[in-house]
Protein backbone atom coordinates (compact mmCIF):
# COMPACT_ATOMS: atom_id res chain seq x y z
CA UNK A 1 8.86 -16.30 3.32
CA UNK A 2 6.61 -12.85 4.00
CA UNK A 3 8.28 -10.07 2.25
CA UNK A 4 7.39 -6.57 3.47
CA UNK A 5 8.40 -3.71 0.88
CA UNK A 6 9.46 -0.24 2.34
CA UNK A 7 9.43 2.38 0.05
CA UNK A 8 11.18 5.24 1.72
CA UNK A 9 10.47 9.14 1.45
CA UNK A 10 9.10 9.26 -2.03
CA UNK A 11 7.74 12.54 -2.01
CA UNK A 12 7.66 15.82 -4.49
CA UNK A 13 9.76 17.98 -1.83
CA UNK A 14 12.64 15.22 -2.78
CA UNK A 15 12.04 13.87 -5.58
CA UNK A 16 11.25 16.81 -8.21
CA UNK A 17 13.73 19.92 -8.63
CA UNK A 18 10.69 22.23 -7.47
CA UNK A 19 11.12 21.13 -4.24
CA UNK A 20 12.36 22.33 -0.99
CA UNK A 21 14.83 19.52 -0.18
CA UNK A 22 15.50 18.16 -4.08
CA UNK A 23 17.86 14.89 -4.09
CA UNK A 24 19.47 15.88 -7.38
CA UNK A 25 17.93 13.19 -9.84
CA UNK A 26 15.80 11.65 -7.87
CA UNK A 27 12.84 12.00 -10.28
CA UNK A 28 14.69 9.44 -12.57
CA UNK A 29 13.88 6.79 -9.47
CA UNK A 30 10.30 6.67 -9.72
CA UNK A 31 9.35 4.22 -12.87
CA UNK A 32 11.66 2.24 -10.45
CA UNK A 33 9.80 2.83 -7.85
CA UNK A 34 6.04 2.36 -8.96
CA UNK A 35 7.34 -1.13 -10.29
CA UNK A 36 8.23 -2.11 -6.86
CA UNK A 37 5.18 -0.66 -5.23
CA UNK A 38 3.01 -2.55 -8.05
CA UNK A 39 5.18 -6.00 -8.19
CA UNK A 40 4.94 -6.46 -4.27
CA UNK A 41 0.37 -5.11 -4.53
CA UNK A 42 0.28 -7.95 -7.24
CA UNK A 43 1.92 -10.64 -5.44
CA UNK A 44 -0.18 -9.90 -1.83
CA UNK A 45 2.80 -8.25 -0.28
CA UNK A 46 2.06 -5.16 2.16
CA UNK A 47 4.35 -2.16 1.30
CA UNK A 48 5.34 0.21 3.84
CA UNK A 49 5.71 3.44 3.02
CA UNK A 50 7.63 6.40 4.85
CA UNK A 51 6.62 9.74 4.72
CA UNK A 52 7.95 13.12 6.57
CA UNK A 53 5.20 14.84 8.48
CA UNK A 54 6.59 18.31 9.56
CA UNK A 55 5.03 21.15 11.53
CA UNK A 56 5.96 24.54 10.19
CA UNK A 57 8.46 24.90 12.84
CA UNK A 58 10.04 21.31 13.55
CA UNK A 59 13.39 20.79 15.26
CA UNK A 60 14.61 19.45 12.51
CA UNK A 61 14.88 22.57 10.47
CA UNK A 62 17.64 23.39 12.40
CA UNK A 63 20.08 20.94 10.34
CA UNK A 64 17.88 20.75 7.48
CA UNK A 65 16.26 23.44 4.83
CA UNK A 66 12.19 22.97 6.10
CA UNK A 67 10.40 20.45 3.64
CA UNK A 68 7.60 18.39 3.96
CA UNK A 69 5.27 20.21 6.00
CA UNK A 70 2.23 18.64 6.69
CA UNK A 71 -0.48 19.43 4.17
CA UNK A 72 1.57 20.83 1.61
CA UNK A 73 2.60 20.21 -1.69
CA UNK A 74 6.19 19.13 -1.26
CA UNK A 75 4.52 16.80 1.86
CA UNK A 76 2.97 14.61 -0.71
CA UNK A 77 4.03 11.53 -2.02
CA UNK A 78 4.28 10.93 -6.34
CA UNK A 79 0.95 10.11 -7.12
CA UNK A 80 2.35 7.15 -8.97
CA UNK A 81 3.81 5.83 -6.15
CA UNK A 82 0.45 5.51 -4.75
CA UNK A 83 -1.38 2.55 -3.97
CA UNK A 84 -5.26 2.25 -4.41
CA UNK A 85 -5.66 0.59 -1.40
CA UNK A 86 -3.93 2.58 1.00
CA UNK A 87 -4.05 3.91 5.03
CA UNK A 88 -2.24 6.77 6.59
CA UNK A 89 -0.60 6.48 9.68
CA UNK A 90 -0.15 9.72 11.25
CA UNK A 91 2.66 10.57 13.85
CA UNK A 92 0.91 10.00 16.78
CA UNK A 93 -0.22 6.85 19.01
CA UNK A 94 -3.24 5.61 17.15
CA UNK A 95 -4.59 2.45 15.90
CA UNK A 96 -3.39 0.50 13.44
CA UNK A 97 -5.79 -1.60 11.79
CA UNK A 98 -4.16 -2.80 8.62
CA UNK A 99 -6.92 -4.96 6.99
CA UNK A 100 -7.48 -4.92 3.11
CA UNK A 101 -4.62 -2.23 2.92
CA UNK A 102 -1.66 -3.10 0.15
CA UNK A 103 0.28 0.39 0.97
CA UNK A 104 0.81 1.91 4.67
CA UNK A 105 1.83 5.12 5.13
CA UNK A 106 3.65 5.88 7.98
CA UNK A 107 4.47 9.76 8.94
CA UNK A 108 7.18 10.40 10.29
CA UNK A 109 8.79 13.95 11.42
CA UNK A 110 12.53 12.31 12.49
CA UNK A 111 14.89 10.87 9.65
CA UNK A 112 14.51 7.45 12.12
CA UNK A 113 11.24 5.88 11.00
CA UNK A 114 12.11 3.80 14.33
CA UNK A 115 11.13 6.97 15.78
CA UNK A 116 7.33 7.48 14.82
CA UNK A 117 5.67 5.47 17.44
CA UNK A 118 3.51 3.04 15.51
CA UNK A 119 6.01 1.67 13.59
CA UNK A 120 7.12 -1.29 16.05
CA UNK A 121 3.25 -2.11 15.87
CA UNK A 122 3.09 -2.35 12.26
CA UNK A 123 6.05 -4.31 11.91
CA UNK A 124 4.79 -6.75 14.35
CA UNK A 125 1.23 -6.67 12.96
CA UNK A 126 3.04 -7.75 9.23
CA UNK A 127 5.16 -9.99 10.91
CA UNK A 128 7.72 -9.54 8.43
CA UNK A 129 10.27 -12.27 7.43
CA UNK A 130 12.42 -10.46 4.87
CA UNK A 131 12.60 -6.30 3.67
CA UNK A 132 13.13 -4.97 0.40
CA UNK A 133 13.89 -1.13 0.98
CA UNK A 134 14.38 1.57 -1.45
CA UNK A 135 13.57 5.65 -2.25
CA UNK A 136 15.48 8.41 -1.26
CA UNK A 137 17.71 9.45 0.24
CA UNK A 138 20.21 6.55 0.19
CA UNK A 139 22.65 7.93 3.04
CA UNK A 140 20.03 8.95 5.97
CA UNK A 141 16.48 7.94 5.68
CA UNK A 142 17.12 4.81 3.49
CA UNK A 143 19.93 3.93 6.21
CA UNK A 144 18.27 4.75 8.98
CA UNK A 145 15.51 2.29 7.52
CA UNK A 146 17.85 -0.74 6.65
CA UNK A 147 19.52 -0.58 10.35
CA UNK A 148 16.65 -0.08 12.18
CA UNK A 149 15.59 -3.61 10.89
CA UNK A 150 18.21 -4.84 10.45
CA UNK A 151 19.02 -3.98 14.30
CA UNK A 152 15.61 -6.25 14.75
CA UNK A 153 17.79 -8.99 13.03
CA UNK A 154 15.64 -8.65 9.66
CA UNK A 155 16.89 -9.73 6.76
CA UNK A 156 17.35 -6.35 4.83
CA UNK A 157 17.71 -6.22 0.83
CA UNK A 158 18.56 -2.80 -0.40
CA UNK A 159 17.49 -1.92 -4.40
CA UNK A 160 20.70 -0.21 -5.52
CA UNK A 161 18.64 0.68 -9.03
CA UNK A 162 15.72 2.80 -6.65
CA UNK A 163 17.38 4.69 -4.28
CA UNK A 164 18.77 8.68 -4.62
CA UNK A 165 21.48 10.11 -3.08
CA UNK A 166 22.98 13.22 -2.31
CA UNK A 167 26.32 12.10 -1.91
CA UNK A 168 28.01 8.96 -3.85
CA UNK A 169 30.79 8.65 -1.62
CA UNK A 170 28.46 8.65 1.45
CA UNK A 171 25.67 6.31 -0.65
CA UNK A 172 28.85 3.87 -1.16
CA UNK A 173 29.59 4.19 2.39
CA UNK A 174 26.38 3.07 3.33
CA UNK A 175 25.62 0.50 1.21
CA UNK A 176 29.05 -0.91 2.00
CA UNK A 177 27.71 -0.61 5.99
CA UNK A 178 24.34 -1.94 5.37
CA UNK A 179 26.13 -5.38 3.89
CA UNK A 180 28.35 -5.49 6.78
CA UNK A 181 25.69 -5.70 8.80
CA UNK A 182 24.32 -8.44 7.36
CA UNK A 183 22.15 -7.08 4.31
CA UNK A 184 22.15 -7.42 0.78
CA UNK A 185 21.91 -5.28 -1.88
CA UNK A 186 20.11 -5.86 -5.47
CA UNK A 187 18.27 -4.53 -8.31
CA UNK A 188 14.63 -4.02 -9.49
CA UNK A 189 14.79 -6.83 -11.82
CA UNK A 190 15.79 -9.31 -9.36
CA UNK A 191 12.94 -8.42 -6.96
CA UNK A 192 10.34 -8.67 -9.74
CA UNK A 193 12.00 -11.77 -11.30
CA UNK A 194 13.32 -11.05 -14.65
């Protein structure tokens, strides 16, 4: 079975309190994170990582506090989240050669990942028979994530120990959703085998 990872939205506008959309204790998530990114590298599986993309005056500032403009601090991803052998994908039509990469990064400027248009690409180019998703934040991008492939009739696995939320009621709500759609949820130490 070809596992794909997707690690979702892990960067320093959500994940540290300096930035301009903090999930409150997010930064806790990231030893959880780099395991992931590093277990699935080791073991030859491609990891598929998210990433907003803003312009300084995107429609989506109208629901949300800006964050993540392109080229900025917050816009980054942790460092340790970071792959060696990594390619960005930026928010346009491109190509989408993939060889020799371990980590992809996909920009994005919707919460939908299913909305940047090289995703459905990608995901055929990995050919993907099972997802492990996790990052932040549990009750919209992380979602949005899980049913998009899970809309593809993926198998989804959601890692309840590395995700962030803003909301526990909603994050229940969503996790409770994700499994009645078919997925499962499950914990870093499963995924690496311990």
């Amino acid at each position: 079975m070809k596992t794909v990872f997707v690690d979702v939205d892990t960067q320093l506008d959500f994940l540290y309190p300096a930035g301009a959309l903090y999930v409150p204790g997010a930064e806790r998530i990231i030893p959880a994170i780099v395991r992931l990114n590093r277990y699935a590298a080791a073991h030859g599986m491609a990891v598929v990582s998210t990433a907003d993309a803003h312009a300084e005056n995107d429609p989506e500032f109208a629901r949300w506090p800006p964050h993540c403009i392109a080229g900025t601090w917050g816009q980054q991803k942790a460092a340790a989240t970071l792959l060696e052998k990594r390619i960005v994908i930026p928010n346009r039509n491109c190509e989408t050669a993939l060889a020799g990469a371990d980590q992809i990064i996909i920009e994005k400027q919707s919460v939908d990942v299913f909305q940047a248009p090289n995703l459905s690409r990608i995901l055929q180019i990995l050919n993907g028979d099972r997802y492990v998703v996790y990052g932040v934040v549990t009750e919209i991008c992380v979602a949005s994530a899980a049913r998009g492939l899970l809309a593809l009739r993926k198998p989804v696995t959601v890692v309840a120990d590395a995700i962030g939320e803003l909301h526990a009621n909603d994050a229940g709500r969503t996790l409770e959703e994700i499994r009645s759609l078919g997925g499962t949820i499950t914990s870093v130490p499963e995924v690496c085998g311990e």
